[in-house]
N, C-alpha and C. Protein backbone atom coordinates (compact mmCIF):
# COMPACT_ATOMS: atom_id res chain seq x y z
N UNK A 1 -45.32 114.93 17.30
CA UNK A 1 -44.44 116.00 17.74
C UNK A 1 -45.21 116.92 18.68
N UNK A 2 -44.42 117.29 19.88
CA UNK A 2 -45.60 117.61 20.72
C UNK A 2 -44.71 119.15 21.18
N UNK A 3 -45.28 119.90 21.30
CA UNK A 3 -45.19 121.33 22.20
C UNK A 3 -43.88 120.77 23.30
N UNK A 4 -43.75 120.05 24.01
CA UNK A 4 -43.14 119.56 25.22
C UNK A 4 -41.79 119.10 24.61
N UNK A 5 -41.50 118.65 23.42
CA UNK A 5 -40.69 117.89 22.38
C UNK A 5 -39.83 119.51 22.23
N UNK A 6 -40.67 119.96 21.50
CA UNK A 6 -39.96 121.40 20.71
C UNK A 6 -39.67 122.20 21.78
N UNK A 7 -40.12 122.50 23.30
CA UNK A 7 -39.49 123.29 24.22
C UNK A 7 -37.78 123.00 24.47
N UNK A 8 -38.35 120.96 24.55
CA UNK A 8 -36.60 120.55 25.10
C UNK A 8 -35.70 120.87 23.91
N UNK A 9 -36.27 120.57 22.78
CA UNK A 9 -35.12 120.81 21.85
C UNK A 9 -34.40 122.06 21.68
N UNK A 10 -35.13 123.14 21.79
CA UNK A 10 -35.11 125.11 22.11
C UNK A 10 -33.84 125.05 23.27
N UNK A 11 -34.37 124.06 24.30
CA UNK A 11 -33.46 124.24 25.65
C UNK A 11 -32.14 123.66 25.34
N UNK A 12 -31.72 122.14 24.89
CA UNK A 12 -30.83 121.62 24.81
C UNK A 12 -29.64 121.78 23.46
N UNK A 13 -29.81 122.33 22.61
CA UNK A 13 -29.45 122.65 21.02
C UNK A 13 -28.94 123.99 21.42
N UNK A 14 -28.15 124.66 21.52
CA UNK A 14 -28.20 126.33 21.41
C UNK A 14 -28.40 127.08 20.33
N UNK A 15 -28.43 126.49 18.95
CA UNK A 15 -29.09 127.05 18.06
C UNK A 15 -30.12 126.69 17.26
N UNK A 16 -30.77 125.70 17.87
CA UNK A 16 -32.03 124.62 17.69
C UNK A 16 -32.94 126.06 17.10
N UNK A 17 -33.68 125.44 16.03
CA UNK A 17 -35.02 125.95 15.28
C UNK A 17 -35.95 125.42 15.59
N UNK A 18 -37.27 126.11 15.46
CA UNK A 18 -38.32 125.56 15.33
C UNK A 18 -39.39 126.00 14.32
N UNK A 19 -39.97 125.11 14.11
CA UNK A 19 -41.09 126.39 12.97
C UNK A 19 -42.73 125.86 13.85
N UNK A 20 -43.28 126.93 14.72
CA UNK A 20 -44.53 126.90 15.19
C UNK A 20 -45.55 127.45 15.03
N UNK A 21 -47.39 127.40 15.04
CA UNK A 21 -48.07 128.16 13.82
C UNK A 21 -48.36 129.34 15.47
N UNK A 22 -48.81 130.14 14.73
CA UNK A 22 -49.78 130.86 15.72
C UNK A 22 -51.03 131.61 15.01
N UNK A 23 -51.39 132.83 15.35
CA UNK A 23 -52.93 133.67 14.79
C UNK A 23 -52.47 134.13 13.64
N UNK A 24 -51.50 134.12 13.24
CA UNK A 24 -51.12 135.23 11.90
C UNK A 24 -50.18 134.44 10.67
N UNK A 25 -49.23 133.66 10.89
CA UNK A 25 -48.49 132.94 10.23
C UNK A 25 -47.68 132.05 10.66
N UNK A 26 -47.22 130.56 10.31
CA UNK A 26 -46.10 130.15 10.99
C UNK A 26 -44.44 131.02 11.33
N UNK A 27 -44.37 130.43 12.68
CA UNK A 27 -43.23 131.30 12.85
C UNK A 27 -41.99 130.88 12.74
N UNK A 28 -40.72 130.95 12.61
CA UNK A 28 -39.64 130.72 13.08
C UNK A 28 -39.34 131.10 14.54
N UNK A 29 -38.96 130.11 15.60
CA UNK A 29 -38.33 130.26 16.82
C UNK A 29 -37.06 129.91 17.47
N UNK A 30 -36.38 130.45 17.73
CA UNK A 30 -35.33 130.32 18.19
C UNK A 30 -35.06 131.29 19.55
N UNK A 31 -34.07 130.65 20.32
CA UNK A 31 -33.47 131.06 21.43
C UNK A 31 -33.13 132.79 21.39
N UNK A 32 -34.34 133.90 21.63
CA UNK A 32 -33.72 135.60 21.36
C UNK A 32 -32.84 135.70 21.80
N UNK A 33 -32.12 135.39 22.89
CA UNK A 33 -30.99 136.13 23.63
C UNK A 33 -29.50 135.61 22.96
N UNK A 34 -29.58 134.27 22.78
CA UNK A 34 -28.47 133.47 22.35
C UNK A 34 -27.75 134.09 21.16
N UNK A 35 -27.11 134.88 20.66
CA UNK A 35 -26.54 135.54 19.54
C UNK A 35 -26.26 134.37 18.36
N UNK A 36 -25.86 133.11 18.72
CA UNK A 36 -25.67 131.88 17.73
C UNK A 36 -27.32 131.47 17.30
N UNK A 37 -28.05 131.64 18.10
CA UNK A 37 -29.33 131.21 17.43
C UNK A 37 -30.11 132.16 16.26
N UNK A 38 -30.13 133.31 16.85
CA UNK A 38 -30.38 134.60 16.21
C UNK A 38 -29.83 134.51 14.71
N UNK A 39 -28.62 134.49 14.55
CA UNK A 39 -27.79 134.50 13.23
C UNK A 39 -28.02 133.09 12.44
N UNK A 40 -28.56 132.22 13.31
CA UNK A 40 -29.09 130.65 12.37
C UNK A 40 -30.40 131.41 11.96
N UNK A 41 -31.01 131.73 12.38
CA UNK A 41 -32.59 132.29 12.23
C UNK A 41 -32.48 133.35 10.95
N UNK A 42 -31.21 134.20 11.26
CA UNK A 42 -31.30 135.00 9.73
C UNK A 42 -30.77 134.33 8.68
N UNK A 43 -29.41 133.23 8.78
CA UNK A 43 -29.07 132.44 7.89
C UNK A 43 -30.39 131.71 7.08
N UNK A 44 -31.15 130.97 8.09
CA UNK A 44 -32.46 130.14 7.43
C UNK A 44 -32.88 131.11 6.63
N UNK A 45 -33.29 132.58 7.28
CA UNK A 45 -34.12 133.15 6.22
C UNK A 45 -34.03 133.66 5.30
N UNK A 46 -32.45 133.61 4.94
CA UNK A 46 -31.47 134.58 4.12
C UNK A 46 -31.80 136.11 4.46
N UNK A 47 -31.51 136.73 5.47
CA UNK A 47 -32.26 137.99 5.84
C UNK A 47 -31.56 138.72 6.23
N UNK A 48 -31.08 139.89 5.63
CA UNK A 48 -30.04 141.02 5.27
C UNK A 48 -29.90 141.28 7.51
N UNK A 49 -28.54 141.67 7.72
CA UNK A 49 -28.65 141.80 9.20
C UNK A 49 -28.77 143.07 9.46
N UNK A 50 -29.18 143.59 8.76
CA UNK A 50 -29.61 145.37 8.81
C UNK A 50 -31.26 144.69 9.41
N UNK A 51 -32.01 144.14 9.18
CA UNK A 51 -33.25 143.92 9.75
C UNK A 51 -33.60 143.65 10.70
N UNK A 52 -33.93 144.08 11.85
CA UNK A 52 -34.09 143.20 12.87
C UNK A 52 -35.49 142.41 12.99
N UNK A 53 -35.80 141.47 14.55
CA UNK A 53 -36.51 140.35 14.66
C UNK A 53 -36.60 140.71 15.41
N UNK A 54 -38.27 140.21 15.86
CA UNK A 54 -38.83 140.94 17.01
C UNK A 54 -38.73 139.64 18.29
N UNK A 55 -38.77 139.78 19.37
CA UNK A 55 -38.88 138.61 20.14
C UNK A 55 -40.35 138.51 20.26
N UNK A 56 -40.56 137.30 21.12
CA UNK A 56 -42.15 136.67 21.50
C UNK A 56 -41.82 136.43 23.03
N UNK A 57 -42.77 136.68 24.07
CA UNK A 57 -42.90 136.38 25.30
C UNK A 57 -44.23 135.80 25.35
N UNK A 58 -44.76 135.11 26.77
CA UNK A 58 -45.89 134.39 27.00
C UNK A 58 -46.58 135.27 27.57
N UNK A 59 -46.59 136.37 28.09
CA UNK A 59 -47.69 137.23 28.64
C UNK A 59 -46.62 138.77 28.90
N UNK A 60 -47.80 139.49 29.39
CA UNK A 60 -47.34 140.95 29.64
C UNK A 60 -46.37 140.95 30.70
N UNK A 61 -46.56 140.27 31.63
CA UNK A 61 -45.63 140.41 33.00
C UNK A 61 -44.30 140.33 32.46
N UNK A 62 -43.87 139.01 31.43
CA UNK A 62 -42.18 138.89 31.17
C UNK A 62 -42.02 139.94 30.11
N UNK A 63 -42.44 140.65 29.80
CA UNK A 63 -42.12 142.31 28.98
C UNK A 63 -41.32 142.64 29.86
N UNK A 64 -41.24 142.79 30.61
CA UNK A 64 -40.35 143.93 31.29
C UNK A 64 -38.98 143.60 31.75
N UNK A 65 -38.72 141.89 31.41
CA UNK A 65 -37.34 141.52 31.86
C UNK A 65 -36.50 141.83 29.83
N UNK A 66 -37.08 142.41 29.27
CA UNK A 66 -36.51 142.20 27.85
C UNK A 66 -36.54 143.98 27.81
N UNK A 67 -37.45 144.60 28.03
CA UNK A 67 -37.90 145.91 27.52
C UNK A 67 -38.45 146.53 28.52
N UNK A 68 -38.11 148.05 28.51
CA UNK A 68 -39.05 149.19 28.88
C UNK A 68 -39.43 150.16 28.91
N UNK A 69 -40.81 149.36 28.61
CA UNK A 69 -42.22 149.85 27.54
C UNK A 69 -42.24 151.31 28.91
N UNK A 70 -42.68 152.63 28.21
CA UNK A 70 -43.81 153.53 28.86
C UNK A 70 -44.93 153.22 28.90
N UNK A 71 -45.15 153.97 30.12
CA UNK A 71 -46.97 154.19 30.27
C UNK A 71 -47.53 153.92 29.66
N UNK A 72 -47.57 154.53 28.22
CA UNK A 72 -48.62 154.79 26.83
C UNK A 72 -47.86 153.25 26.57
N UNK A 73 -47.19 153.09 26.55
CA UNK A 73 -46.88 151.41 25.78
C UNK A 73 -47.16 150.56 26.12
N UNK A 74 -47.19 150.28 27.42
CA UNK A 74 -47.99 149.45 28.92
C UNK A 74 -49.69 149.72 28.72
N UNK A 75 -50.36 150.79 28.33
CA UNK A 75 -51.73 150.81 28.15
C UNK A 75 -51.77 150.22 26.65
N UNK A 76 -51.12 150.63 25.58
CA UNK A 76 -51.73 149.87 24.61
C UNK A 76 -51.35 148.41 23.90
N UNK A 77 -50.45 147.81 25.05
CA UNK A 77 -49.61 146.23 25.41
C UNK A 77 -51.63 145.65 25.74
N UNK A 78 -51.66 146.20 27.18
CA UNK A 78 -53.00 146.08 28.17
C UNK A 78 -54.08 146.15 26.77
N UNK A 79 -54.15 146.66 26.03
CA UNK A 79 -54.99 146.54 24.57
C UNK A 79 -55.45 145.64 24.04
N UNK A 80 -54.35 145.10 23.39
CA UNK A 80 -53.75 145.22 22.03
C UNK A 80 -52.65 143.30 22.05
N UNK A 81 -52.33 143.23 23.28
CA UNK A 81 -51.90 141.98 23.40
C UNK A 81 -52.64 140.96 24.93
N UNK A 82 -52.36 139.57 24.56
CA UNK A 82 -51.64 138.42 23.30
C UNK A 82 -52.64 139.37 22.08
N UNK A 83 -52.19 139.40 20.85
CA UNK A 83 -52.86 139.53 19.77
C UNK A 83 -51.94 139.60 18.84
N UNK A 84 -52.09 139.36 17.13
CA UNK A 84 -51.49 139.63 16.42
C UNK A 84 -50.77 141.36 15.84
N UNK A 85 -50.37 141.83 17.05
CA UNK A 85 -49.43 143.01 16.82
C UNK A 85 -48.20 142.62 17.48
N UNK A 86 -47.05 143.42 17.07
CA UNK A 86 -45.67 143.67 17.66
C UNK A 86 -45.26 144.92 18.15
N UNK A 87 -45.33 144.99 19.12
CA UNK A 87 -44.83 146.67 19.47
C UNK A 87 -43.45 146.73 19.75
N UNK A 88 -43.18 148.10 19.11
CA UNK A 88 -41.50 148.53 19.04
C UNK A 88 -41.35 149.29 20.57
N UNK A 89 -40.67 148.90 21.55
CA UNK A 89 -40.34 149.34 22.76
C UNK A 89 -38.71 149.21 23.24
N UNK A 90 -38.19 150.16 23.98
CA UNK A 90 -36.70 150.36 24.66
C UNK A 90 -36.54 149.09 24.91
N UNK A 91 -35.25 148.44 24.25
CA UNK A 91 -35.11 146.80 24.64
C UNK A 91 -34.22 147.26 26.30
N UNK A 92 -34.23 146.19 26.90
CA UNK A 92 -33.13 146.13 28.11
C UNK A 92 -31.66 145.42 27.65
N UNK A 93 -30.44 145.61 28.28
CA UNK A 93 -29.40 145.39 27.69
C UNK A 93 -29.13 143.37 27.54
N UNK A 94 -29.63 143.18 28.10
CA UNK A 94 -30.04 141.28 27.75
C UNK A 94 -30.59 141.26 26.50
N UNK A 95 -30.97 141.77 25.72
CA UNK A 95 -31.50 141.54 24.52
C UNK A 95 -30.03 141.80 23.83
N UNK A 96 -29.65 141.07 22.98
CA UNK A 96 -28.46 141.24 21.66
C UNK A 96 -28.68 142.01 21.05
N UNK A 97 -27.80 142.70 20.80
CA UNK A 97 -27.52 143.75 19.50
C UNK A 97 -27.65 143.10 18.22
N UNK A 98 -27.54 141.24 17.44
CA UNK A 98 -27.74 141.27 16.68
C UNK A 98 -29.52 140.79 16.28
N UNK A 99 -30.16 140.66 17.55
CA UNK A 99 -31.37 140.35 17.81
C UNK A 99 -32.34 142.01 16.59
N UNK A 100 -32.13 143.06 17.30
CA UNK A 100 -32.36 144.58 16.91
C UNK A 100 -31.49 145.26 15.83
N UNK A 101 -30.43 144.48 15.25
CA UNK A 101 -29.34 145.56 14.03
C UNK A 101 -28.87 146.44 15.13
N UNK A 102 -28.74 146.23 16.33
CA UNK A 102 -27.90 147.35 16.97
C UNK A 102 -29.02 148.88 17.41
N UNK A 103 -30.04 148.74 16.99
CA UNK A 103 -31.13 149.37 17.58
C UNK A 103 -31.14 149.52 18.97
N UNK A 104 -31.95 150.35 19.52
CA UNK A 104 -31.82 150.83 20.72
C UNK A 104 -33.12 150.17 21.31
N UNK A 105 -34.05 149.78 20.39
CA UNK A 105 -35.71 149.30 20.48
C UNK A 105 -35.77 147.84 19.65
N UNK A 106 -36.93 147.61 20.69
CA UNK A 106 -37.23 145.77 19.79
C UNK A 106 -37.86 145.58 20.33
N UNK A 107 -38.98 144.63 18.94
CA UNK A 107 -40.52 144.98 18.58
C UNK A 107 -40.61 143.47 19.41
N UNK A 108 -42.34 143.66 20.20
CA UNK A 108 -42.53 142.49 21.54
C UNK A 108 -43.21 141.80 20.71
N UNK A 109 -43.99 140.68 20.94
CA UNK A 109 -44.93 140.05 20.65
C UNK A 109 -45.27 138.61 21.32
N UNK A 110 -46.71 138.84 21.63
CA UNK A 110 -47.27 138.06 22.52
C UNK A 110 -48.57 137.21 21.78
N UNK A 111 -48.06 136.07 20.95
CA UNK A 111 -48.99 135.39 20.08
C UNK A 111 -50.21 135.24 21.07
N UNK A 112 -51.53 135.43 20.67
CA UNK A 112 -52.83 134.82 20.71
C UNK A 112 -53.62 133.51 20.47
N UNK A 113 -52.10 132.50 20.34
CA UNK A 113 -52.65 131.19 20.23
C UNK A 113 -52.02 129.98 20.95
N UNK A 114 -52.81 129.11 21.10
CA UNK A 114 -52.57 128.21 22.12
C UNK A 114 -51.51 127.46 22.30
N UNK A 115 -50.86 127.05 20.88
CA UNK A 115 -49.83 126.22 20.84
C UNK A 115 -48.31 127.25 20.91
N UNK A 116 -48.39 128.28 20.37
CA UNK A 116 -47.48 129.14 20.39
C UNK A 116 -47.12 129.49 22.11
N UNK A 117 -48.29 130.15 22.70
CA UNK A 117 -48.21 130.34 24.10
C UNK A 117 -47.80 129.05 25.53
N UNK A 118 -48.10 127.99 24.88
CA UNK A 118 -47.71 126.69 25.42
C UNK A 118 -46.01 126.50 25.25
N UNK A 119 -45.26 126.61 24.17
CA UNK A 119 -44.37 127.04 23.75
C UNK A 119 -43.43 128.02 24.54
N UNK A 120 -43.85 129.35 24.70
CA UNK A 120 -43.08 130.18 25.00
C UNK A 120 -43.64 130.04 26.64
N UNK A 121 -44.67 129.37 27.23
CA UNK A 121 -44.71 129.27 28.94
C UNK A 121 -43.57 128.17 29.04
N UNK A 122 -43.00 127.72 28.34
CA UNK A 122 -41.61 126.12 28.69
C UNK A 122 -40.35 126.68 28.05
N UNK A 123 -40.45 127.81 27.19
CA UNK A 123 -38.95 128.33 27.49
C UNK A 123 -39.03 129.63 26.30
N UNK A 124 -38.94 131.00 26.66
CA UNK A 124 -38.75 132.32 26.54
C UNK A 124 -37.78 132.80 26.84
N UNK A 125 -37.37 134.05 26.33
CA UNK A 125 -38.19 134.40 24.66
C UNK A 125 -37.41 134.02 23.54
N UNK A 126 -38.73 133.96 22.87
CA UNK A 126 -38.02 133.01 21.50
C UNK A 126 -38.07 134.48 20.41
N UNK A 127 -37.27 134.06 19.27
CA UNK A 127 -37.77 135.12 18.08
C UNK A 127 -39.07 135.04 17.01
N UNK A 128 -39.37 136.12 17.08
CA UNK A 128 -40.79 136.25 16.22
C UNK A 128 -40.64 136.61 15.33
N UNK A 129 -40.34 135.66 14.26
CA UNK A 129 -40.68 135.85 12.67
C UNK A 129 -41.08 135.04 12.00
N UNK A 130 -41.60 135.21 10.87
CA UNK A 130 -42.45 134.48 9.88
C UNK A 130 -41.34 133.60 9.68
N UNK A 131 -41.63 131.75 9.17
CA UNK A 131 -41.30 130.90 8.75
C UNK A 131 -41.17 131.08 7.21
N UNK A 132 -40.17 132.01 6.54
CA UNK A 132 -40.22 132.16 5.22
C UNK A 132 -38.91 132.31 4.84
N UNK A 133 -38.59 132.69 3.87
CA UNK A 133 -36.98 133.14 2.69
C UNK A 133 -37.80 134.55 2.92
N UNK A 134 -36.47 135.23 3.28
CA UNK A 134 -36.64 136.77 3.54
C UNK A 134 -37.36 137.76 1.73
N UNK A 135 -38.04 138.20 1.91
CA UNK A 135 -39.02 138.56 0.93
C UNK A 135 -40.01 137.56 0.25
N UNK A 136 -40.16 136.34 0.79
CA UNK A 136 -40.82 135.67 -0.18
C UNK A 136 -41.97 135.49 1.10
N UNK A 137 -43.52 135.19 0.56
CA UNK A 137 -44.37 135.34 1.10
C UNK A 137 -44.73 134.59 2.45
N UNK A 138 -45.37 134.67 3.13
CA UNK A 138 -45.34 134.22 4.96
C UNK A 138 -46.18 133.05 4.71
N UNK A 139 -46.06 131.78 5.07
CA UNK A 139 -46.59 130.73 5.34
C UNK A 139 -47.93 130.40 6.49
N UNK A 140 -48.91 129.86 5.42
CA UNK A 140 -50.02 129.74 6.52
C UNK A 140 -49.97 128.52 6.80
N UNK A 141 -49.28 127.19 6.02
CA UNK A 141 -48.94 125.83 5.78
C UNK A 141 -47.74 125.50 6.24
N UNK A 142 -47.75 124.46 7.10
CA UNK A 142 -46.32 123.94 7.07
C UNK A 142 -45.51 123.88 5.93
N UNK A 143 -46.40 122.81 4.78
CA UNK A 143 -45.55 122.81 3.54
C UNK A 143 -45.50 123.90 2.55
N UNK A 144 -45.85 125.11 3.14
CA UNK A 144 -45.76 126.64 1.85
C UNK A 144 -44.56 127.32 2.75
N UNK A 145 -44.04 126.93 3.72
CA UNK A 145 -42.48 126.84 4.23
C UNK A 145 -42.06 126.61 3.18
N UNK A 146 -40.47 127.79 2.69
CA UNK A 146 -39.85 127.03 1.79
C UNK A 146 -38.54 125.58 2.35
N UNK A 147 -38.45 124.57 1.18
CA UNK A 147 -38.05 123.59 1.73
C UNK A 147 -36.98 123.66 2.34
N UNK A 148 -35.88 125.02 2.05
CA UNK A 148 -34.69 124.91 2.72
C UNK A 148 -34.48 125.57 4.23
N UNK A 149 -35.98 126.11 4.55
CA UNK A 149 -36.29 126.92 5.92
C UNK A 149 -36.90 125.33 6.82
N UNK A 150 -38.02 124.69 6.12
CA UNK A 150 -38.58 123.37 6.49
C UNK A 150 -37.42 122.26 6.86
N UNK A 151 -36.64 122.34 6.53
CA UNK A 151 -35.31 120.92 6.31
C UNK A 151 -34.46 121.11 7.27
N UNK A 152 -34.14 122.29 7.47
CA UNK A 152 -33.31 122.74 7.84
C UNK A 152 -33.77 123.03 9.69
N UNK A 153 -35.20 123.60 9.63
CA UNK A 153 -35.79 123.13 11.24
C UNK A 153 -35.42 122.01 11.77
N UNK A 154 -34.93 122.43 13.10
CA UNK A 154 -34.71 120.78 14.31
C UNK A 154 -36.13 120.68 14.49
N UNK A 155 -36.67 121.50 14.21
CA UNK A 155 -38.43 120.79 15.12
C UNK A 155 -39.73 121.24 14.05
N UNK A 156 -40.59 120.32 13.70
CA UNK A 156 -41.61 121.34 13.39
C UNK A 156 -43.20 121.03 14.21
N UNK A 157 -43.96 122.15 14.47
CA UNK A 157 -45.21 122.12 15.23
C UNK A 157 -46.07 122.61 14.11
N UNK A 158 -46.48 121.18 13.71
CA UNK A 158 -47.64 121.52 12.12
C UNK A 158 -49.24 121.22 13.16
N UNK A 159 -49.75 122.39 12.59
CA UNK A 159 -51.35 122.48 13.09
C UNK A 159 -52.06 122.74 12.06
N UNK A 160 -52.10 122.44 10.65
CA UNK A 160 -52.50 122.88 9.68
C UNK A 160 -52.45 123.98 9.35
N UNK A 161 -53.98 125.13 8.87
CA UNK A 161 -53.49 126.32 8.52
C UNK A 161 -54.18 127.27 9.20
N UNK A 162 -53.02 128.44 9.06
CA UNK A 162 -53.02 129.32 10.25
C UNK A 162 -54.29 130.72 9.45
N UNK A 163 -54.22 131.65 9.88
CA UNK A 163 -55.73 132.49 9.34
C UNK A 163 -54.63 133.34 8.77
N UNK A 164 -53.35 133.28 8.48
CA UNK A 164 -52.70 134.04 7.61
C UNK A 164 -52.46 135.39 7.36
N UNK A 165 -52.93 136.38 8.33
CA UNK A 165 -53.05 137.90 8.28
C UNK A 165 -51.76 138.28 9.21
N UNK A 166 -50.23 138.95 8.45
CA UNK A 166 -49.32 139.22 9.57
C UNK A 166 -49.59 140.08 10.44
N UNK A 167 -48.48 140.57 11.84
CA UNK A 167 -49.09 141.16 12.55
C UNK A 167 -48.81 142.67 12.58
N UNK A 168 -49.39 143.19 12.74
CA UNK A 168 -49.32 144.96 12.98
C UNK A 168 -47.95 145.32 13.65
N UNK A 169 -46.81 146.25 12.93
CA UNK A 169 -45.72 146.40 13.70
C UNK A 169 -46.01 148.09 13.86
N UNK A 170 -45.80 148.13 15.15
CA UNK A 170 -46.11 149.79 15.96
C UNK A 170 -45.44 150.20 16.67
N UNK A 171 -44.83 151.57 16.56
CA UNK A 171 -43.82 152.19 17.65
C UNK A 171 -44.90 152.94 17.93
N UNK A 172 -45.57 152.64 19.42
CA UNK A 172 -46.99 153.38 19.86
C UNK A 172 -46.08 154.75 20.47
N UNK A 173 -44.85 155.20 20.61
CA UNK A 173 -44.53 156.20 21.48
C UNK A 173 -43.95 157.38 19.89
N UNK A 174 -43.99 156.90 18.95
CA UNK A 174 -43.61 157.81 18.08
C UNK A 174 -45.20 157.41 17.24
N UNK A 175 -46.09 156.71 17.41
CA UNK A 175 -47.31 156.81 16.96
C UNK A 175 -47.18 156.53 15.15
N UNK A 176 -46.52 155.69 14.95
CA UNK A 176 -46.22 154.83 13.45
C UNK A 176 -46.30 153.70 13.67
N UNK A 177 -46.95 153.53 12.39
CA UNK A 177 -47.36 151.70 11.95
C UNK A 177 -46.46 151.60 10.87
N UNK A 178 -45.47 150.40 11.70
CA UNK A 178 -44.46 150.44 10.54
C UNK A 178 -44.73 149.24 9.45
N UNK A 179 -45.43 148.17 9.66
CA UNK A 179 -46.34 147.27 9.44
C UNK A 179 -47.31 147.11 9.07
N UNK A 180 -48.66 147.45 8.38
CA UNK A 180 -49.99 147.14 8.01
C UNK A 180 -50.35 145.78 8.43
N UNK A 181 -50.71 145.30 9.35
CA UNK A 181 -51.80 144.34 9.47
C UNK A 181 -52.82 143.90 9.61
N UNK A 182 -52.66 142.85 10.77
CA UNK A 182 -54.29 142.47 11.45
C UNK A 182 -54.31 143.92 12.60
N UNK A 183 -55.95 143.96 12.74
CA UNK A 183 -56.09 145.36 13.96
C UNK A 183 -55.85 146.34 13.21
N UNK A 184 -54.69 146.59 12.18
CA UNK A 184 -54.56 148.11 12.42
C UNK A 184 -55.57 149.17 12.16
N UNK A 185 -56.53 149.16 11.75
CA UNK A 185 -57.43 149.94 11.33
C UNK A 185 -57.80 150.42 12.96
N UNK A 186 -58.02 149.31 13.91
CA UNK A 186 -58.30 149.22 15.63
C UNK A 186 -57.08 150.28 16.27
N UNK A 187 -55.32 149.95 15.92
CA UNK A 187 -54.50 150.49 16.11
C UNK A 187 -54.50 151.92 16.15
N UNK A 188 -54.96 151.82 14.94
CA UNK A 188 -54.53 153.73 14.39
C UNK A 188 -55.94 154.61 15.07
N UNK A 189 -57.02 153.95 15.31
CA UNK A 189 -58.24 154.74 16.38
C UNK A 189 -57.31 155.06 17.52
N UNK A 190 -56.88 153.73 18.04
CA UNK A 190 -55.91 153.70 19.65
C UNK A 190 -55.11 154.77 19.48
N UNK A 191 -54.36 154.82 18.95
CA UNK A 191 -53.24 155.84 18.45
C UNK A 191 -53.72 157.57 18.43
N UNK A 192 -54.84 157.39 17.45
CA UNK A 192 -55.30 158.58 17.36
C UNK A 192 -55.72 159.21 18.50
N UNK A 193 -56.90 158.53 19.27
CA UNK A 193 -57.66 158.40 20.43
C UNK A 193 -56.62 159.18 21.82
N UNK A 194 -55.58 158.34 21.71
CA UNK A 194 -54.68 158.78 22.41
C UNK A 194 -53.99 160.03 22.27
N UNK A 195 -53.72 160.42 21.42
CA UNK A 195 -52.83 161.73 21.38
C UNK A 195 -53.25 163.19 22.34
């Protein structure tokens, strides 16, 4: 199963899944913009639609066709990503309302790993969330996927196991970590540093 496999399937399926690993946990991916994919993605995860899902892009440049980030959000993007954080930034009106719960903001993320970024350079943006049942713990294993999230994927991209630390979620313009993760200890200097 190859990276090139799971792009076409993303492209041709409109609510095609995938489960792909990256620096922090396997993810669930699906089509962000597509409103039918989005709602398969919370169905898989059983995941209350009061929550929202952050999208994933392949680099800093396609930020700005989804969101826009300030200054201060653009310097600590320039930081802080590809890496295992998500920053909460002004979505643009192409992003779905059921993507964000109807939020006005939605959290970016720009994985730090190879197969993920291979991925989202053949078709963006996908959604960024953990490959799990909504409250039950984040998968560093293909098979610690639960089986009805695993079965239920059109695609899976197994790389063994991932280093398992989720990622830091930050609204850098209201200066909250809504998330504890990887970095944040790095985050909250940035944060501070900045004020």
């Amino acid at each position: 199963m190859t990276v090139a496999q799971a792009a076409q399937i993303l492209r041709d399926r409109t609510t095609a899944c995938v489960i792909y690993p990256t620096e922090t946990v396997y993810g669930l991916a699906a089509d962000a913009l597509t409103p039918a994919a989005v709602e398969r993605v919370f169905e898989l995860k059983g995941r209350a639609r009061d929550r929202p899902i952050s999208l994933a892009v392949p680099n800093l440049d396609a930020v700005d066709e989804y969101a826009r980030p300030t200054d201060r959000e653009r310097a600590f993007m320039a930081e802080f990503l590809p890496g295992p954080v998500t920053v909460v930034v002004e979505r643009r009106d192409v992003v779905p309302d059921v993507l964000t719960a109807g939020a006005d903001r939605v959290g970016i993320r720009i994985p730090d790993h190879p197969t993920a970024l291979a991925l989202l350079d053949r078709v963006a943006p996908l959604t960024a969330t953990s490959a799990n049942r909504s409250g039950a713990g984040s998968a560093r294993r293909v098979e610690a996927v639960a089986a009805s999230v695993r079965d239920a994927a059109d695609f899976v991209l197994d790389e063994g196991t991932t280093p398992g630390t989720e990622s830091t979620v930050v609204d850098v313009t209201a200066g909250t970590i809504h998330r504890r993760g990887a970095l944040a200890e790095e985050i909250e200097a940035w944060l501070a540093a900045a004020e």
